[in-house]
Structure formats: C-alpha cells, structure tokens
C-alpha atoms as a PDB file:
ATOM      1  CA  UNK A   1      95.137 212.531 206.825  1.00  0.00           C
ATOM      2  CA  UNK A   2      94.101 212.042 203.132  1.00  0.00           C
ATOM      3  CA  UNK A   3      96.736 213.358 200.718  1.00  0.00           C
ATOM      4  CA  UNK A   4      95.256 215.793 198.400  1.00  0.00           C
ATOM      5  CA  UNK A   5      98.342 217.709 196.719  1.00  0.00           C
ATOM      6  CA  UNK A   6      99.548 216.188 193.412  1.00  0.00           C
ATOM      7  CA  UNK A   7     101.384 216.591 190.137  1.00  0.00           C
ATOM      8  CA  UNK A   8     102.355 220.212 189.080  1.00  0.00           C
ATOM      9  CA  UNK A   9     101.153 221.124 192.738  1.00  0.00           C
ATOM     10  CA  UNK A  10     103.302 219.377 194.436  1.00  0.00           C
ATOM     11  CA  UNK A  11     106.682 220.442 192.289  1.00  0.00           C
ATOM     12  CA  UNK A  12     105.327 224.022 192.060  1.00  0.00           C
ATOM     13  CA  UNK A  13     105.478 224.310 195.864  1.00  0.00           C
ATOM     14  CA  UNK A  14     108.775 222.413 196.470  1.00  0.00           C
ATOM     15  CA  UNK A  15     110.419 224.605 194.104  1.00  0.00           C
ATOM     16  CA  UNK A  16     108.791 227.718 195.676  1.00  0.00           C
ATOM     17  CA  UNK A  17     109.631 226.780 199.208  1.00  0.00           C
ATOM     18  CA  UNK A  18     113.507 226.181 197.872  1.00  0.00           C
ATOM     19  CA  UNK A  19     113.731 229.406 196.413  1.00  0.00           C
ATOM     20  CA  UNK A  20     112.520 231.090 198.845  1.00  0.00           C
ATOM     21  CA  UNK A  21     114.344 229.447 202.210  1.00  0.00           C
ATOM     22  CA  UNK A  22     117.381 230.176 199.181  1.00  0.00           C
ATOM     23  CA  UNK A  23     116.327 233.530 199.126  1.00  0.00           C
ATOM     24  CA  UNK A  24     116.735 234.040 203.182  1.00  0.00           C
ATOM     25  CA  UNK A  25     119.948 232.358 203.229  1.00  0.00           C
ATOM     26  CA  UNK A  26     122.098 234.402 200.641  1.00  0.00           C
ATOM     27  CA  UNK A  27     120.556 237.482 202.663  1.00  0.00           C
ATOM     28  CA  UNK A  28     118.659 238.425 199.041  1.00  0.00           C
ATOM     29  CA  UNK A  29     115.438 238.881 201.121  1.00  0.00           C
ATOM     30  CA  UNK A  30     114.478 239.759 204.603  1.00  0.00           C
ATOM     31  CA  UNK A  31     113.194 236.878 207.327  1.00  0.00           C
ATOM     32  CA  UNK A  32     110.071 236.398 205.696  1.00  0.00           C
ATOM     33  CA  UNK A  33     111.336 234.815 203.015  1.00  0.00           C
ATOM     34  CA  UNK A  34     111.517 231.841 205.797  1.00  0.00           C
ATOM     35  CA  UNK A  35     107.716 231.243 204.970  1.00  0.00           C
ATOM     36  CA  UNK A  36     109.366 229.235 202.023  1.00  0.00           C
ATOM     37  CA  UNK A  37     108.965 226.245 204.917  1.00  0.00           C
ATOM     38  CA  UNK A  38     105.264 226.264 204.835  1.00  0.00           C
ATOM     39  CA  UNK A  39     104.971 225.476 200.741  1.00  0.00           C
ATOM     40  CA  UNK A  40     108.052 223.333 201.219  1.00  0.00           C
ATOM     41  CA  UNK A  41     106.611 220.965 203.847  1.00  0.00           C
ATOM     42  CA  UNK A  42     103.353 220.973 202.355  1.00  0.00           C
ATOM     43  CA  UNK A  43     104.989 220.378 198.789  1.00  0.00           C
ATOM     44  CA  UNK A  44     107.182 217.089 200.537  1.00  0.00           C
ATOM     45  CA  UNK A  45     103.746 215.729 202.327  1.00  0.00           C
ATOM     46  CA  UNK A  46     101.558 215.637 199.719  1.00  0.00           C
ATOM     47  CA  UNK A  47      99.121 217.349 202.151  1.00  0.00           C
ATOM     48  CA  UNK A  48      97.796 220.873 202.504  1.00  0.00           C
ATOM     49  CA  UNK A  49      95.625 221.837 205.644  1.00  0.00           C
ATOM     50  CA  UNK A  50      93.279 224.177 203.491  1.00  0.00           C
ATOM     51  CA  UNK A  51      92.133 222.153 200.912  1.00  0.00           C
ATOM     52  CA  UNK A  52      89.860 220.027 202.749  1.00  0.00           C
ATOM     53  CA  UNK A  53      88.624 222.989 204.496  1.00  0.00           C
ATOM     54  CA  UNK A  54      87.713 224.423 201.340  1.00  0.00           C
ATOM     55  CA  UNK A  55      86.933 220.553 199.657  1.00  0.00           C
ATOM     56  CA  UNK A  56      89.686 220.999 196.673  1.00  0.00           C
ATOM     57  CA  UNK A  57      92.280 218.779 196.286  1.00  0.00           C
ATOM     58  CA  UNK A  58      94.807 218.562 192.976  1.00  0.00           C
ATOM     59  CA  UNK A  59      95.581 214.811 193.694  1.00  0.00           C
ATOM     60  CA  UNK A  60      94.016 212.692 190.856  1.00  0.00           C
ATOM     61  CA  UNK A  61      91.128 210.238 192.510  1.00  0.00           C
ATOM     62  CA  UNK A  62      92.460 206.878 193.378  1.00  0.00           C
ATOM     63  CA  UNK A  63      91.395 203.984 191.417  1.00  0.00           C
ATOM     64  CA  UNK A  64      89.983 201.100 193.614  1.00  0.00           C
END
C-alpha cells in the first residue's frame, strides 16, 4: 500500500471526518453524518483507495 495523501489533504480530511462524526454525536445531523469515518480514516492513513485507481496522489514524490 503506497501512501498517496499528503499535506493540506490529509488535515482537510481529518478535520472533515471530526466535524462530521461531531455533527452525529450532538444529534445536529442525521446518521449519515457517520460517513465522517471514511475521510477520517483515510485522513489518519495517509492512504485513499481511489487515487490509485484514478493515478492521483497529493503526497509530494519521495526523494531517493
């Protein structure tokens, strides 16, 4: 599994997946809102399933 979520990605969905799982728990929003988990996880990972599928990534290249 090659990481390939980075930077502003990475804090963008963290926050999102917060807010929303926040969201569900002070009963502000229905049970959806529990689809915060998915950018969460994703966000704490580093890794998104779709990107390689569609061959983007927001990770800066690795020097070697």
């Amino acid at each position: 599994m090659k990481l390939n979520v980075g930077g502003i990605d990475k804090t963008l969905r963290i926050i999102a997946g917060v807010v929303l799982i926040g969201l569900t728990v002070t009963d502000v929003i229905g049970v959806w809102g529990w689809i915060g988990i998915v950018p969460l996880a994703t966000g704490l990972i580093s890794w998104c399933p779709l990107y390689p599928l569609a061959g983007f990534s927001t990770r800066r290249a690795e020097n070697k």
